[in-house]
C-alpha atoms as a PDB file:
ATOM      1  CA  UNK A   1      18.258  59.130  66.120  1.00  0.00           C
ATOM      2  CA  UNK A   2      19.748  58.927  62.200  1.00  0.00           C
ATOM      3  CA  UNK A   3      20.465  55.991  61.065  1.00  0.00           C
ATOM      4  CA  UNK A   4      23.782  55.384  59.468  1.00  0.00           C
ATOM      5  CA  UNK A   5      24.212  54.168  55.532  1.00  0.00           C
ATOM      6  CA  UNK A   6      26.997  52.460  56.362  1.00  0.00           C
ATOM      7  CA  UNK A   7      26.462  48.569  56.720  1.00  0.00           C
ATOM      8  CA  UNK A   8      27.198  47.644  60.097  1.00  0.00           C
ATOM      9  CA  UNK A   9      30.333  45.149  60.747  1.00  0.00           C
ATOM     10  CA  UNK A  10      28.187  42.336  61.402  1.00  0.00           C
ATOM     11  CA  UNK A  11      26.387  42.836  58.363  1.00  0.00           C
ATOM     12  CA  UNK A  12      29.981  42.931  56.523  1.00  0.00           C
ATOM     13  CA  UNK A  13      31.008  39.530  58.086  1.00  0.00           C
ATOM     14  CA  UNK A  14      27.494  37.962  57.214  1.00  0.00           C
ATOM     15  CA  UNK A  15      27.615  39.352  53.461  1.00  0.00           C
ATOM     16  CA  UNK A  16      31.366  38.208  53.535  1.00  0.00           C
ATOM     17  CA  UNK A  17      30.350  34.275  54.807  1.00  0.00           C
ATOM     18  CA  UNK A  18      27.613  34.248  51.906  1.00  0.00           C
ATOM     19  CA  UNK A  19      29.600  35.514  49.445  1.00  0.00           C
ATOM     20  CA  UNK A  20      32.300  32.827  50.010  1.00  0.00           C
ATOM     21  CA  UNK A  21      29.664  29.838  50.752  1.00  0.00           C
ATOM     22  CA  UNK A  22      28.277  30.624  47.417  1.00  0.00           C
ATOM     23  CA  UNK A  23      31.432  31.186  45.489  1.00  0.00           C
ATOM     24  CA  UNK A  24      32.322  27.883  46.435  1.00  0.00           C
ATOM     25  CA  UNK A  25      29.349  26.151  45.993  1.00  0.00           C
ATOM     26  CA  UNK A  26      28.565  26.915  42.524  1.00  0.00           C
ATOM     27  CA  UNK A  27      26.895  24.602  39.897  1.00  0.00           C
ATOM     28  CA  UNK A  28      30.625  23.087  39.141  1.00  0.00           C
ATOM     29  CA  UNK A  29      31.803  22.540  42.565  1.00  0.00           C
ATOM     30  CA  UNK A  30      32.804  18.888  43.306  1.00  0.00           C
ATOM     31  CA  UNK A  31      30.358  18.970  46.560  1.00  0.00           C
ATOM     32  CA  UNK A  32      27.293  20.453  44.638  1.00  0.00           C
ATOM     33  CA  UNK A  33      27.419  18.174  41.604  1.00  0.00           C
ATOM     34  CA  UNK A  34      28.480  14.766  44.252  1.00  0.00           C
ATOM     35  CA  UNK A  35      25.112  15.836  46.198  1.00  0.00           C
ATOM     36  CA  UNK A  36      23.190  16.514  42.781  1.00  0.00           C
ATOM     37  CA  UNK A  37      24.026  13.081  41.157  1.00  0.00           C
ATOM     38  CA  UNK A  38      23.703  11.425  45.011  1.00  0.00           C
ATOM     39  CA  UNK A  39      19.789  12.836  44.751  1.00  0.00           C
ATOM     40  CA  UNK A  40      19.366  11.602  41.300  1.00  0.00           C
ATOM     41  CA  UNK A  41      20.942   8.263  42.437  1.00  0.00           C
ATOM     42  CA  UNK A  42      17.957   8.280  45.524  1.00  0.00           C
ATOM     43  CA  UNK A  43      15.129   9.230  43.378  1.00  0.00           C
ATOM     44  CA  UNK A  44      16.113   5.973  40.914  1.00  0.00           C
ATOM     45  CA  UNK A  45      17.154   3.622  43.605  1.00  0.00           C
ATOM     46  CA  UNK A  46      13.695   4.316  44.853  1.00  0.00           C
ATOM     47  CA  UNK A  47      11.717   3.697  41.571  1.00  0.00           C
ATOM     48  CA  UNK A  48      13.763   0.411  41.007  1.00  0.00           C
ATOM     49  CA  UNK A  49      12.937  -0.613  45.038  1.00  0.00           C
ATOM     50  CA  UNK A  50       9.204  -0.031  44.019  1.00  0.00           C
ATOM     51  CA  UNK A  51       9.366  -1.763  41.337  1.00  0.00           C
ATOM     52  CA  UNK A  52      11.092  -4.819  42.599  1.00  0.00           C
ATOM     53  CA  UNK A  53       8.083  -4.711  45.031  1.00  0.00           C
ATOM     54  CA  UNK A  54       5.836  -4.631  42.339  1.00  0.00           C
ATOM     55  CA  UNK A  55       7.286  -7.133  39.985  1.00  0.00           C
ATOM     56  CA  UNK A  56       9.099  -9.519  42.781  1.00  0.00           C
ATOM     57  CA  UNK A  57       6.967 -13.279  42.397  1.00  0.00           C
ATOM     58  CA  UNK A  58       7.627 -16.574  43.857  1.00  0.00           C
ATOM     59  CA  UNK A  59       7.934 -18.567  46.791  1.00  0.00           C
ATOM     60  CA  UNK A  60       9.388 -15.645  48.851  1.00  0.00           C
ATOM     61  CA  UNK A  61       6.875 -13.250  47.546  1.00  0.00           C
ATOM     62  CA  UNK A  62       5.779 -12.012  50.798  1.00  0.00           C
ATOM     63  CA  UNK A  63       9.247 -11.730  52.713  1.00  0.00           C
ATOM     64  CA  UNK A  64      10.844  -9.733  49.111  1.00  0.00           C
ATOM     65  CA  UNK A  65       7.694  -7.557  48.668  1.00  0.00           C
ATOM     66  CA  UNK A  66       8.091  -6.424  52.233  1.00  0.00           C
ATOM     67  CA  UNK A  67      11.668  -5.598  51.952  1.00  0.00           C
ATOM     68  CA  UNK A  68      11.474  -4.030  48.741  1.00  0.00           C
ATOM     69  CA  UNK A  69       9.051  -1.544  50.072  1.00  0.00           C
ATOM     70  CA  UNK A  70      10.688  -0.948  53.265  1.00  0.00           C
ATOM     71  CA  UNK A  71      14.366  -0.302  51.403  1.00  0.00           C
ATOM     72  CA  UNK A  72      12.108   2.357  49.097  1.00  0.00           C
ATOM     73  CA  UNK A  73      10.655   4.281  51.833  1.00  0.00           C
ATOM     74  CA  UNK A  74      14.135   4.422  53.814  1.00  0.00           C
ATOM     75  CA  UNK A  75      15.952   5.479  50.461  1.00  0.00           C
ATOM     76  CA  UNK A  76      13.077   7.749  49.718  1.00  0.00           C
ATOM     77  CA  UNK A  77      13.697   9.374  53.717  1.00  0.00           C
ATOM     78  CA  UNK A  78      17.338  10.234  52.304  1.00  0.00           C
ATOM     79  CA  UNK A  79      16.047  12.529  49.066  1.00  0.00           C
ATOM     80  CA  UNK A  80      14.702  15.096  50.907  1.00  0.00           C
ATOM     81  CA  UNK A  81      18.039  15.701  53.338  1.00  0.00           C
ATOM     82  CA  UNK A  82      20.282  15.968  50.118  1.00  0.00           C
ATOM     83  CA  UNK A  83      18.377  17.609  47.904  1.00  0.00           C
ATOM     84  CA  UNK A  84      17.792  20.369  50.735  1.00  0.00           C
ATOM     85  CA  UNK A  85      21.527  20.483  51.529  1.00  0.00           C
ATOM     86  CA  UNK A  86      21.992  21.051  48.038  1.00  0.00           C
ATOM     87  CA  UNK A  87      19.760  23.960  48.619  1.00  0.00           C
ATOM     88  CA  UNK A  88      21.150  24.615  51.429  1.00  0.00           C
ATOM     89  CA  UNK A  89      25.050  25.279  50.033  1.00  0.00           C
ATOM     90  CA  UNK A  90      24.436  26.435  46.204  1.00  0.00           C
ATOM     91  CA  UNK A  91      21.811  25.892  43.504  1.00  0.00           C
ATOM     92  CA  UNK A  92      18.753  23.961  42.871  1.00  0.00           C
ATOM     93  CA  UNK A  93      18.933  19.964  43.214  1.00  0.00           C
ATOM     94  CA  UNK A  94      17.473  17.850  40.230  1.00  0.00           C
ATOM     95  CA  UNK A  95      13.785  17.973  40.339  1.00  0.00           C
ATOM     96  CA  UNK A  96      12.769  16.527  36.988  1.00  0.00           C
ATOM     97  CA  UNK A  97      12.755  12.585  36.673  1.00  0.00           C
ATOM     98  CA  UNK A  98      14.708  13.157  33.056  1.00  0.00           C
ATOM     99  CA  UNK A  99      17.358  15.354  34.981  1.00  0.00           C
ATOM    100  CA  UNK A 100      17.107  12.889  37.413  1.00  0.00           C
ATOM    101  CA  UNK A 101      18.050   9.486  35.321  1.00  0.00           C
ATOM    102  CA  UNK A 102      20.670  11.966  33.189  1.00  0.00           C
ATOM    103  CA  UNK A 103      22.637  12.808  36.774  1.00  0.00           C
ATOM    104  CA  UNK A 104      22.322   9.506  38.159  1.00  0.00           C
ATOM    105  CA  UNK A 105      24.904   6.793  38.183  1.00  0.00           C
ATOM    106  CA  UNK A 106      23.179   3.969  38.831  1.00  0.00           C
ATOM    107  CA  UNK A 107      20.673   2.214  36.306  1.00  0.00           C
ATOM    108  CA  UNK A 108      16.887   2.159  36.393  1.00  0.00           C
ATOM    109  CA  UNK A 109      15.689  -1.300  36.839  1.00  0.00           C
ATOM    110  CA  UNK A 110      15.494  -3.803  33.888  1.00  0.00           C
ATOM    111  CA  UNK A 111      12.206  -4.683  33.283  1.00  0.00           C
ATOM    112  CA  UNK A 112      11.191  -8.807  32.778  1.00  0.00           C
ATOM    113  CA  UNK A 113      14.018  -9.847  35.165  1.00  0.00           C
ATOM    114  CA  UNK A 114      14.081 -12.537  37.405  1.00  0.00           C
ATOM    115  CA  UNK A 115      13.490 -11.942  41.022  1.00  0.00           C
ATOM    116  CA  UNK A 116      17.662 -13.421  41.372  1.00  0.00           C
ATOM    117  CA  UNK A 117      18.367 -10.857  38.314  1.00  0.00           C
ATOM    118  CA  UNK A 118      16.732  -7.956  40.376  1.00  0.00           C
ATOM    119  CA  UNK A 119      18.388  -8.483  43.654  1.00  0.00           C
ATOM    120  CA  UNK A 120      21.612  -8.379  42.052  1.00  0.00           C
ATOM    121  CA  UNK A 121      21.230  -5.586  40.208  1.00  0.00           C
ATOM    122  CA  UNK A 122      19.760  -3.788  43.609  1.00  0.00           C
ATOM    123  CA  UNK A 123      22.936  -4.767  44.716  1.00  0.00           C
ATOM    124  CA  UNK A 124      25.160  -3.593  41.571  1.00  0.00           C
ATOM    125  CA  UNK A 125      23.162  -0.173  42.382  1.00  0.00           C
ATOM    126  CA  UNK A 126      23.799   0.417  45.756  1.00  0.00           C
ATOM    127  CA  UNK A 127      26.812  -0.688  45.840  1.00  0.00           C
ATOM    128  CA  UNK A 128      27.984   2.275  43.292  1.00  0.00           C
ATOM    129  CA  UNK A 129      25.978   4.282  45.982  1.00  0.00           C
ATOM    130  CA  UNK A 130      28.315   3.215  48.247  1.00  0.00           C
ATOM    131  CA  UNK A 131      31.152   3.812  47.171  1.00  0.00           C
ATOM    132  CA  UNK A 132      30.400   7.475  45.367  1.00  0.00           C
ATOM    133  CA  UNK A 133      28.919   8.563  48.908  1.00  0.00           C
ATOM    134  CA  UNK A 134      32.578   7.291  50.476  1.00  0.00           C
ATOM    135  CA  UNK A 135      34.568   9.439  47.765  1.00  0.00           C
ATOM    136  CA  UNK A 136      31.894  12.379  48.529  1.00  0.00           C
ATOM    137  CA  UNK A 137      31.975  12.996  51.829  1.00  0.00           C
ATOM    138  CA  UNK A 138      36.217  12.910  51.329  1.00  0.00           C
ATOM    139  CA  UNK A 139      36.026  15.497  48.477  1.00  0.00           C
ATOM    140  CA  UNK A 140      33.602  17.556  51.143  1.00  0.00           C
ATOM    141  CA  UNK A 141      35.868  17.407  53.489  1.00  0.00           C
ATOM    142  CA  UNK A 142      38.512  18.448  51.636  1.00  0.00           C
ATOM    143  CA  UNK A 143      36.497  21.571  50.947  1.00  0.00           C
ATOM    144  CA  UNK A 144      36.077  21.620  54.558  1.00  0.00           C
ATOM    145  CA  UNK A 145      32.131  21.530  54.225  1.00  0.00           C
ATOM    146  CA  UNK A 146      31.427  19.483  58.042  1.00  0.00           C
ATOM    147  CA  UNK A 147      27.703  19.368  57.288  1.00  0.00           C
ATOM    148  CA  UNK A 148      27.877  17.308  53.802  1.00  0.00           C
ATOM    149  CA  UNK A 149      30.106  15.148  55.365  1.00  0.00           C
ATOM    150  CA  UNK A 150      27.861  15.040  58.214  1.00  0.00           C
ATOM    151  CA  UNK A 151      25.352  14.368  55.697  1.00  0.00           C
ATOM    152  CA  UNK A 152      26.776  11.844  53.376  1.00  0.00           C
ATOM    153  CA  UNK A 153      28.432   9.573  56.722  1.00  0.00           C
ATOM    154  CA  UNK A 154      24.808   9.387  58.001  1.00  0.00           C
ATOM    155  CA  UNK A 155      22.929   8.263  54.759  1.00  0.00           C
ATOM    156  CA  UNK A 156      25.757   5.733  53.343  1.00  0.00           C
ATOM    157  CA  UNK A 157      24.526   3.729  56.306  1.00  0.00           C
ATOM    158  CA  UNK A 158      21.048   3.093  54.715  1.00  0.00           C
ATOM    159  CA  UNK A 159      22.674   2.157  52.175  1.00  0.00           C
ATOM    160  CA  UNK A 160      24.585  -0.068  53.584  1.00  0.00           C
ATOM    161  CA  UNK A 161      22.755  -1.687  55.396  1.00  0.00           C
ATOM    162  CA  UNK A 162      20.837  -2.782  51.969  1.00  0.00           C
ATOM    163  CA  UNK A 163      23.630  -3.916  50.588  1.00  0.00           C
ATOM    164  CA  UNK A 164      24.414  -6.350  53.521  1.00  0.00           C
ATOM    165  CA  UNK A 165      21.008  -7.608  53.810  1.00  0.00           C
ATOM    166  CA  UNK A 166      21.089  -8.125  49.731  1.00  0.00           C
ATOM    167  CA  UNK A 167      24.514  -9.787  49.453  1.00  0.00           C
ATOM    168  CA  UNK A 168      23.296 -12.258  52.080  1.00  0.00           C
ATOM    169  CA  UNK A 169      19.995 -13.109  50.054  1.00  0.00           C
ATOM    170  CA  UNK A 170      22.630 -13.788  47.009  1.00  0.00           C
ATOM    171  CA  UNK A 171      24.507 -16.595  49.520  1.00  0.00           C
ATOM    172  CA  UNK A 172      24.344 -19.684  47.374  1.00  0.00           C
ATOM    173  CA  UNK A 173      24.000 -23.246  49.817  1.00  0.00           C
ATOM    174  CA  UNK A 174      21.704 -22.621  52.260  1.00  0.00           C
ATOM    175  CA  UNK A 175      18.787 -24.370  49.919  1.00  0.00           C
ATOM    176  CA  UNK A 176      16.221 -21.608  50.250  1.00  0.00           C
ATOM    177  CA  UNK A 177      18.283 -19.134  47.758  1.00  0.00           C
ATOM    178  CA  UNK A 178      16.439 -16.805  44.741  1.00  0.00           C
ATOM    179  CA  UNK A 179      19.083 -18.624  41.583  1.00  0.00           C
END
């Protein structure tokens, strides 16, 4: 039996699908450079949680370098899902820590602050997570792309969840707060 030359119709379809997924998800996209800069933002908000860890002192030493390392591990448990659906959809994420810190949008963490100063700015961070991970998985819907939304809906509740638990350590009156 010869085969034919001529692609089959499935393999038209398939090489049709591909060939739109990829026009649209080039380097420039709004989806590809939202999960690009959302990686960058997990890779620093996970440096600055170890480091809090590392650096946190005082009276609620324990309790903050507990927390600390538990918000880095569940931040670090999100890098992997975007920068694979970033695969996944169009080009390479950000791999190298100086691509990294020049895509991110939130700031490393200041070094000599005071364990007050580093919750807040924990909170500053994620709460630009937040809100970029809202606007993203709108723009990827409006490019109709279910699993980034999928994606982004899921992970925004790490985040948070941080924010919540960091906001309430920044209540003022209860007479055990950071200030």
């Amino acid at each position: 039996m010869a085969h034919s030359k001529k692609p089959s119709e499935s393999h038209r379809v398939l090489a049709k699908a591909t060939e739109e997924l990829s026009r649209e998800n080039t380097p420039d996209s709004p989806v590809v450079q939202d999960l690009r800069r959302e990686t960058a933002n997990a890779f620093v908000l996970y440096a600055n949680y170890k480091h809090y860890h590392w650096q946190v002192y005082g009276p609620h030493f324990r309790e903050l370098h507990k927390l600390f390392d538990k918000f880095a591990a569940e931040v670090l448990e999100t890098l992997d899902p975007l920068a694979e659906r970033v695969r996944m959809i169009g080009p390479n994420p950000p791999a190298h820590p100086l691509e990294m810190a020049d895509l991110a949008s939130v700031a490393p963490a200041a070094p000599g602050s005071t364990v007050h100063d580093m919750i807040e700015e924990a909170d500053r961070n994620v709460l630009v997570v937040i809100r970029e991970m809202r606007r993203a998985a709108r723009t990827a819907d409006e490019h109709e792309d279910p699993g980034t939304v999928d994606l982004f809906s899921k992970l925004v509740q790490v985040h948070e969840k941080h924010e919540w638990w960091l906001r309430d350590m920044l209540k003022p009156g209860d007479g055990l707060s950071i200030s």
